[in-house]
PDB file of N, CA and C in Angstrom:
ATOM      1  N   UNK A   1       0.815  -1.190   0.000  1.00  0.00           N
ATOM      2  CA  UNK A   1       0.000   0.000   0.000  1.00  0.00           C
ATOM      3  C   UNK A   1       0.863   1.261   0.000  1.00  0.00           C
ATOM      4  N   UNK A   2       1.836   0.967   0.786  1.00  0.00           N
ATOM      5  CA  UNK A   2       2.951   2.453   0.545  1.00  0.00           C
ATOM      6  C   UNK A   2       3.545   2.847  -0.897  1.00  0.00           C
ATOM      7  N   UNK A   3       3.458   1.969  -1.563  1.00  0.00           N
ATOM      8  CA  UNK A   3       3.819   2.237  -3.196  1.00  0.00           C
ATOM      9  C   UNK A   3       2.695   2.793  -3.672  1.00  0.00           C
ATOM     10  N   UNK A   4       1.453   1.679  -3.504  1.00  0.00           N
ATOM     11  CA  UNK A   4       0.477   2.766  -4.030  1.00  0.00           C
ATOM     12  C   UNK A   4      -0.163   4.041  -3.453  1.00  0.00           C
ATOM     13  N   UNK A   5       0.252   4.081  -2.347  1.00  0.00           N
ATOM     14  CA  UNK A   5      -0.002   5.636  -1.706  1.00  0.00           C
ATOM     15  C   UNK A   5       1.080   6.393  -2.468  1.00  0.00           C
ATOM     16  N   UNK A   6       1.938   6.267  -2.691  1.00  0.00           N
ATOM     17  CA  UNK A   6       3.154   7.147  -3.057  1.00  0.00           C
ATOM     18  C   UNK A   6       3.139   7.315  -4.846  1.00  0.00           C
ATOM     19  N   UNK A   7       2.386   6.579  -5.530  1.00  0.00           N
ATOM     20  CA  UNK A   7       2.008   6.725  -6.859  1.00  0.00           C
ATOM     21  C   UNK A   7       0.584   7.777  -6.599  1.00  0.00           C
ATOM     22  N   UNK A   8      -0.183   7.807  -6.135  1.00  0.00           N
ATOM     23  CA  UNK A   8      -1.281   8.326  -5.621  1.00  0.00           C
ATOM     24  C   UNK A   8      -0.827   9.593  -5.167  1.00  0.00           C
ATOM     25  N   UNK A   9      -0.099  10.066  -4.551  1.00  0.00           N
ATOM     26  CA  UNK A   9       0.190  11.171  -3.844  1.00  0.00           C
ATOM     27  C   UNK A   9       1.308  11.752  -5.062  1.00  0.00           C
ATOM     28  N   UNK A  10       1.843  11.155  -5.427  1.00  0.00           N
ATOM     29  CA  UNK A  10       2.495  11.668  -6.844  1.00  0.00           C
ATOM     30  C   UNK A  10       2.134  12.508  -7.664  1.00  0.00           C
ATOM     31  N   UNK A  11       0.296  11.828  -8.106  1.00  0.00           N
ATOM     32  CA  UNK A  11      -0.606  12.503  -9.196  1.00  0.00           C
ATOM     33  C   UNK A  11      -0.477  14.088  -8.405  1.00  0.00           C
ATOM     34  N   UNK A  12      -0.765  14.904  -7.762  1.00  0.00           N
ATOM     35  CA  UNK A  12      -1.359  15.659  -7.030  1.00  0.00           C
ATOM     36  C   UNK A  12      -2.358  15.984  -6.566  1.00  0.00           C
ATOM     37  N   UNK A  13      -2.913  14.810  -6.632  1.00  0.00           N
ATOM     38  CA  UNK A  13      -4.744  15.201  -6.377  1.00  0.00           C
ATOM     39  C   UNK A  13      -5.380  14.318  -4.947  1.00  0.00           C
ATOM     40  N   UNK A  14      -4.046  14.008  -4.173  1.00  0.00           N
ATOM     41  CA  UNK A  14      -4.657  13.895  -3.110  1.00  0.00           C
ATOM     42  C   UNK A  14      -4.262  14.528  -1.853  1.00  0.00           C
ATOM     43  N   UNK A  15      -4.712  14.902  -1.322  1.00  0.00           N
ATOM     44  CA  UNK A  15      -4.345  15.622  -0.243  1.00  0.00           C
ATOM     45  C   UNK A  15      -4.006  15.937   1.289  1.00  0.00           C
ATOM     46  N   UNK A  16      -3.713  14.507   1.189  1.00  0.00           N
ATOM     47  CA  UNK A  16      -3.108  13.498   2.515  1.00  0.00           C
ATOM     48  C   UNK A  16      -1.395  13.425   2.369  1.00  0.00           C
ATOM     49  N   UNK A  17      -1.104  12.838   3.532  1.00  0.00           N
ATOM     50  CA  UNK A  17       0.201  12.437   3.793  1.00  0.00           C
ATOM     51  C   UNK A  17       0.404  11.216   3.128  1.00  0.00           C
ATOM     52  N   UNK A  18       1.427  10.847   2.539  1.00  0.00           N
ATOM     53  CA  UNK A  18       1.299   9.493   2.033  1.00  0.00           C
ATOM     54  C   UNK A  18       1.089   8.641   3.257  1.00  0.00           C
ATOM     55  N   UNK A  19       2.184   8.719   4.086  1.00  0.00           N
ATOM     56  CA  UNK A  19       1.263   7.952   5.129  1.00  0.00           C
ATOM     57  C   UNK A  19       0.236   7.669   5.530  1.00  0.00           C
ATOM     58  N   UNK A  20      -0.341   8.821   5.250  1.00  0.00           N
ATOM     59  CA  UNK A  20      -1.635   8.388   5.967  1.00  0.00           C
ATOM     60  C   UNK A  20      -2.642   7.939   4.677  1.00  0.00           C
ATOM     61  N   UNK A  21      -2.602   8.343   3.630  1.00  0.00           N
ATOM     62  CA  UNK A  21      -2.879   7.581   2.335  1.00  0.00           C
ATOM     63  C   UNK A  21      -2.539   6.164   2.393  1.00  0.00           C
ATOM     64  N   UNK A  22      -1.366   5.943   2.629  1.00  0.00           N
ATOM     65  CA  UNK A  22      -1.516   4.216   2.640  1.00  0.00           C
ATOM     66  C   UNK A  22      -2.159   3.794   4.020  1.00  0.00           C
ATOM     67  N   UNK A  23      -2.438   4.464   4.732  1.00  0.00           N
ATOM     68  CA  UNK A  23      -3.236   3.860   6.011  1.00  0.00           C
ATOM     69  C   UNK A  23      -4.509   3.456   5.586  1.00  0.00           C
ATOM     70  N   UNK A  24      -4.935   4.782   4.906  1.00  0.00           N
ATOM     71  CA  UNK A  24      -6.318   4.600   4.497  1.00  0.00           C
ATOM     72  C   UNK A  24      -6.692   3.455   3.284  1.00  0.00           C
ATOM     73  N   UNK A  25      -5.657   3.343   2.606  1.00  0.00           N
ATOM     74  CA  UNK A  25      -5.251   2.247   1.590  1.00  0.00           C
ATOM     75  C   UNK A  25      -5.621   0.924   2.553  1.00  0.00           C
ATOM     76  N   UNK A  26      -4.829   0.191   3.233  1.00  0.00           N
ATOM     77  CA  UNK A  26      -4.820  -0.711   4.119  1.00  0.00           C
ATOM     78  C   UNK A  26      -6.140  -1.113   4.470  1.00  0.00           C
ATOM     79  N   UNK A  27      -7.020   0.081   5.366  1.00  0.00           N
ATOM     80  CA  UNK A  27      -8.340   0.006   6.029  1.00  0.00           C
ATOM     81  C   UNK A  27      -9.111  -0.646   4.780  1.00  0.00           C
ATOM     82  N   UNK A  28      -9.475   0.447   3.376  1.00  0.00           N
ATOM     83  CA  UNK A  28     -10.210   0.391   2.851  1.00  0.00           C
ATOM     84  C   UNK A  28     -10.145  -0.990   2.204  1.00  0.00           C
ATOM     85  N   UNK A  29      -8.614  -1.230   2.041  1.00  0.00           N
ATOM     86  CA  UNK A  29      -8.524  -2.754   0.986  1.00  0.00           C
ATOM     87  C   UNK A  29      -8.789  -4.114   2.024  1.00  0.00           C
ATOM     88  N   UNK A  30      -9.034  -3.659   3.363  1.00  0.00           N
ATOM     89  CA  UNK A  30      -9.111  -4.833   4.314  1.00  0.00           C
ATOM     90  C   UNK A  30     -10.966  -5.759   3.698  1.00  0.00           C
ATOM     91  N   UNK A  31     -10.440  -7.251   2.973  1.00  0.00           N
ATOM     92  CA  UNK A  31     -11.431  -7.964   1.956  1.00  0.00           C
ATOM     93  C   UNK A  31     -12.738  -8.067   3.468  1.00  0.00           C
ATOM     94  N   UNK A  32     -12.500  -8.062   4.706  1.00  0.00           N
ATOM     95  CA  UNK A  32     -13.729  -8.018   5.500  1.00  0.00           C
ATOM     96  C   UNK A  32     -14.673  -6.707   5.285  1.00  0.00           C
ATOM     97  N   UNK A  33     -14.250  -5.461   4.982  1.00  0.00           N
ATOM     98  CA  UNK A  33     -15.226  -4.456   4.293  1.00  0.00           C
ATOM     99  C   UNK A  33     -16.456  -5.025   3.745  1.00  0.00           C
ATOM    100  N   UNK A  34     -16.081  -5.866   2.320  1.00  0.00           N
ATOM    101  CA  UNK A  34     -16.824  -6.189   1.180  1.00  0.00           C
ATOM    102  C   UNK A  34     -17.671  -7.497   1.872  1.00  0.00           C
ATOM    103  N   UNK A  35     -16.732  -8.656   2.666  1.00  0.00           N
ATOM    104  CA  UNK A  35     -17.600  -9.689   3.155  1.00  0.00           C
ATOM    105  C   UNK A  35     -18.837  -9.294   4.097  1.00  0.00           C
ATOM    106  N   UNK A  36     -18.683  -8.272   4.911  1.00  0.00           N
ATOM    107  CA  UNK A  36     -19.410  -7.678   6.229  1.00  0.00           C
ATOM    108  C   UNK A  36     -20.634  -6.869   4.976  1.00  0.00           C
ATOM    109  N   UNK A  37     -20.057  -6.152   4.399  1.00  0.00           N
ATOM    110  CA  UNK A  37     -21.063  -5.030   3.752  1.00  0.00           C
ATOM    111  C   UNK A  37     -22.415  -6.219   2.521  1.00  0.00           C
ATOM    112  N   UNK A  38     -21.291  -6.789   1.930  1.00  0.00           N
ATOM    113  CA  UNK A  38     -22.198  -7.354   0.741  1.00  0.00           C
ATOM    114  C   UNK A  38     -22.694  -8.822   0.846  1.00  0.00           C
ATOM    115  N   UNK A  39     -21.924  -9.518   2.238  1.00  0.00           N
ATOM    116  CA  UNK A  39     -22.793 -10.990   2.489  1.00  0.00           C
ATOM    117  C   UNK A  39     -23.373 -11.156   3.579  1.00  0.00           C
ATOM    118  N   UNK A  40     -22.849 -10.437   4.671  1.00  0.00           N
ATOM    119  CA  UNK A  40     -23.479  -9.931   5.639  1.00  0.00           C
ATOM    120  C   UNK A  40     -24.457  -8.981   5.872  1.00  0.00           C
ATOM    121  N   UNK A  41     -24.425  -8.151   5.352  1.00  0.00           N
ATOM    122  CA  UNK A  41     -25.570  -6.637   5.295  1.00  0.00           C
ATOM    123  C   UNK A  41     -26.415  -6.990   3.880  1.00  0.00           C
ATOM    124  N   UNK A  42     -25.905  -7.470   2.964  1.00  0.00           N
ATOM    125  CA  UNK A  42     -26.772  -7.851   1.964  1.00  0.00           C
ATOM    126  C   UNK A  42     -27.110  -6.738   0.838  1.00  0.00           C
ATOM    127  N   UNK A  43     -25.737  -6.100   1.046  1.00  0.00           N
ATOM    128  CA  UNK A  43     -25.486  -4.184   0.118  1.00  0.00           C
ATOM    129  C   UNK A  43     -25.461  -5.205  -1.414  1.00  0.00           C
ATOM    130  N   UNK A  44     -26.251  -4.583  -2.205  1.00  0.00           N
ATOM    131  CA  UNK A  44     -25.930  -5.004  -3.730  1.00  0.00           C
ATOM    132  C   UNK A  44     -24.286  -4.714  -4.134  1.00  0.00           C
ATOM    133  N   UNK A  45     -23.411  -5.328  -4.957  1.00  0.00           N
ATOM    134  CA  UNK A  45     -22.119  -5.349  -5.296  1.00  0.00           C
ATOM    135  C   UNK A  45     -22.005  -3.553  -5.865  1.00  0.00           C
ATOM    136  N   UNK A  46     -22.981  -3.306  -6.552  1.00  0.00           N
ATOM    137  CA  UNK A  46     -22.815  -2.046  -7.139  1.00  0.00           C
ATOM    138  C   UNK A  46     -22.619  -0.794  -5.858  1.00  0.00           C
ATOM    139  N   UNK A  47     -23.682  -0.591  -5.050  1.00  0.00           N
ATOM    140  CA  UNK A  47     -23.513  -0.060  -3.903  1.00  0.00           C
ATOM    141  C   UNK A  47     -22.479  -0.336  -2.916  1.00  0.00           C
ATOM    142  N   UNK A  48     -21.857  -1.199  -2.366  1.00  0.00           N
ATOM    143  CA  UNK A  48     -20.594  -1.390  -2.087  1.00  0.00           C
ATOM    144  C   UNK A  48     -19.251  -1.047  -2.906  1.00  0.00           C
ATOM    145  N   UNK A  49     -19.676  -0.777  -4.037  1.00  0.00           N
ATOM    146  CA  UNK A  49     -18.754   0.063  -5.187  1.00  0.00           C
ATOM    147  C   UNK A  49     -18.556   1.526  -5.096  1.00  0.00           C
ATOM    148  N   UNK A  50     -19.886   1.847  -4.881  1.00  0.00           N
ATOM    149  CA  UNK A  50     -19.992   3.272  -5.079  1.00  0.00           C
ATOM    150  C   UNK A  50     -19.583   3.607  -3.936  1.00  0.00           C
ATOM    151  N   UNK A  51     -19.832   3.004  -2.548  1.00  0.00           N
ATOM    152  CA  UNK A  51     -19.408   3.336  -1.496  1.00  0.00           C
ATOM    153  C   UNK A  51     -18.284   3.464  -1.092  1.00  0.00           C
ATOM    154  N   UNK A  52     -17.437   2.472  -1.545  1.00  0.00           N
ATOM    155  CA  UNK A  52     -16.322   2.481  -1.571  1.00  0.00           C
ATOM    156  C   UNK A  52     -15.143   3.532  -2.426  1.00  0.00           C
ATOM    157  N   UNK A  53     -15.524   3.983  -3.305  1.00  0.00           N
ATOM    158  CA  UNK A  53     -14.919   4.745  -4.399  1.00  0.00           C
ATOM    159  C   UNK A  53     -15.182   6.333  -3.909  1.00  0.00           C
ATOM    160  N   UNK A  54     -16.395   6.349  -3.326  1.00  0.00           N
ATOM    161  CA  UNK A  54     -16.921   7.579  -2.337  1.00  0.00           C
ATOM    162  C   UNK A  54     -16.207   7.741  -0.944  1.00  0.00           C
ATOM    163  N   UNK A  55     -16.206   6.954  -0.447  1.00  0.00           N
ATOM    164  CA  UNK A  55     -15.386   7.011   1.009  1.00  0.00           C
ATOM    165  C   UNK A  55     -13.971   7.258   0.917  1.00  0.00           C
ATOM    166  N   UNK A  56     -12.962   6.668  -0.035  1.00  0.00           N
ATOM    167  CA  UNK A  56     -11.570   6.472  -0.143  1.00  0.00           C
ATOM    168  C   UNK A  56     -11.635   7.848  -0.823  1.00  0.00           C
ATOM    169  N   UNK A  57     -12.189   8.159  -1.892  1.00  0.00           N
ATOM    170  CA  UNK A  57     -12.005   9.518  -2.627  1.00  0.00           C
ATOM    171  C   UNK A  57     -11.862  10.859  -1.628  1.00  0.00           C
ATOM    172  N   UNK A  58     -13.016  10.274  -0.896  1.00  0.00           N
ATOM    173  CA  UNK A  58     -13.146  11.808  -0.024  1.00  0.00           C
ATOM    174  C   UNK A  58     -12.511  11.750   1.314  1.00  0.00           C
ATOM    175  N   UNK A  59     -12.084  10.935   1.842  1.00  0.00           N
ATOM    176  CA  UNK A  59     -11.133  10.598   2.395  1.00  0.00           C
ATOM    177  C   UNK A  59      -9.281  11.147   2.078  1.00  0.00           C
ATOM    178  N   UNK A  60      -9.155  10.896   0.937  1.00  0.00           N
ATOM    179  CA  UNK A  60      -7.938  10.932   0.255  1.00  0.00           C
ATOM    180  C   UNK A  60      -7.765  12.603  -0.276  1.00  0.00           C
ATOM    181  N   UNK A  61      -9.219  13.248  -0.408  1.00  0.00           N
ATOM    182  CA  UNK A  61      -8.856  14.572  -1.037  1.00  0.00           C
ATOM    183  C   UNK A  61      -9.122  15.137  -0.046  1.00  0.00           C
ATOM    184  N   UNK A  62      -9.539  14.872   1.072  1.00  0.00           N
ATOM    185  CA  UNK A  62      -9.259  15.874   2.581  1.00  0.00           C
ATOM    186  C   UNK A  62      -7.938  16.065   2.800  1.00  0.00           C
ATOM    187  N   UNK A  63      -8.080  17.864   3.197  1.00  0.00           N
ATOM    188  CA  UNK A  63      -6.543  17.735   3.923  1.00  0.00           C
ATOM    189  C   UNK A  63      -6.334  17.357   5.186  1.00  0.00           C
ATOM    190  N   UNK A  64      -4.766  16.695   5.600  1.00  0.00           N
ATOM    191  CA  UNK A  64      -5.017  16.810   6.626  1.00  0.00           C
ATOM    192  C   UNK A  64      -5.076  17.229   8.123  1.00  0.00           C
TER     193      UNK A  64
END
């Protein structure tokens, strides 16, 4: 995740520490997210998409 935080923080469009970009990397890519949200909660795959792409985005373009 620190590589891809550091390719990510490269672009300029995020507005975190890389550190803390790959933290948030880590959390978000942890595969219990998707098991808890979409077999457990019963979120359609698409909505667990959007959610996901929404949370990390706005997450990542906060400063911090």
């Amino acid at each position: 995740m620190a590589m891809f935080a550091a390719d990510l923080t490269a672009t300029g469009e995020v507005r975190v520490s890389q550190e803390r970009a790959a933290d948030v990397l880590w959390l978000a890519q942890d595969v219990r997210n998707y098991d808890w949200l979409v077999h457990e909660r019963a979120w359609p795959v698409e909505q667990f998409e959007r959610w996901f792409v929404d949370s990390v985005a706005t997450v990542l373009g906060a400063p911090d």
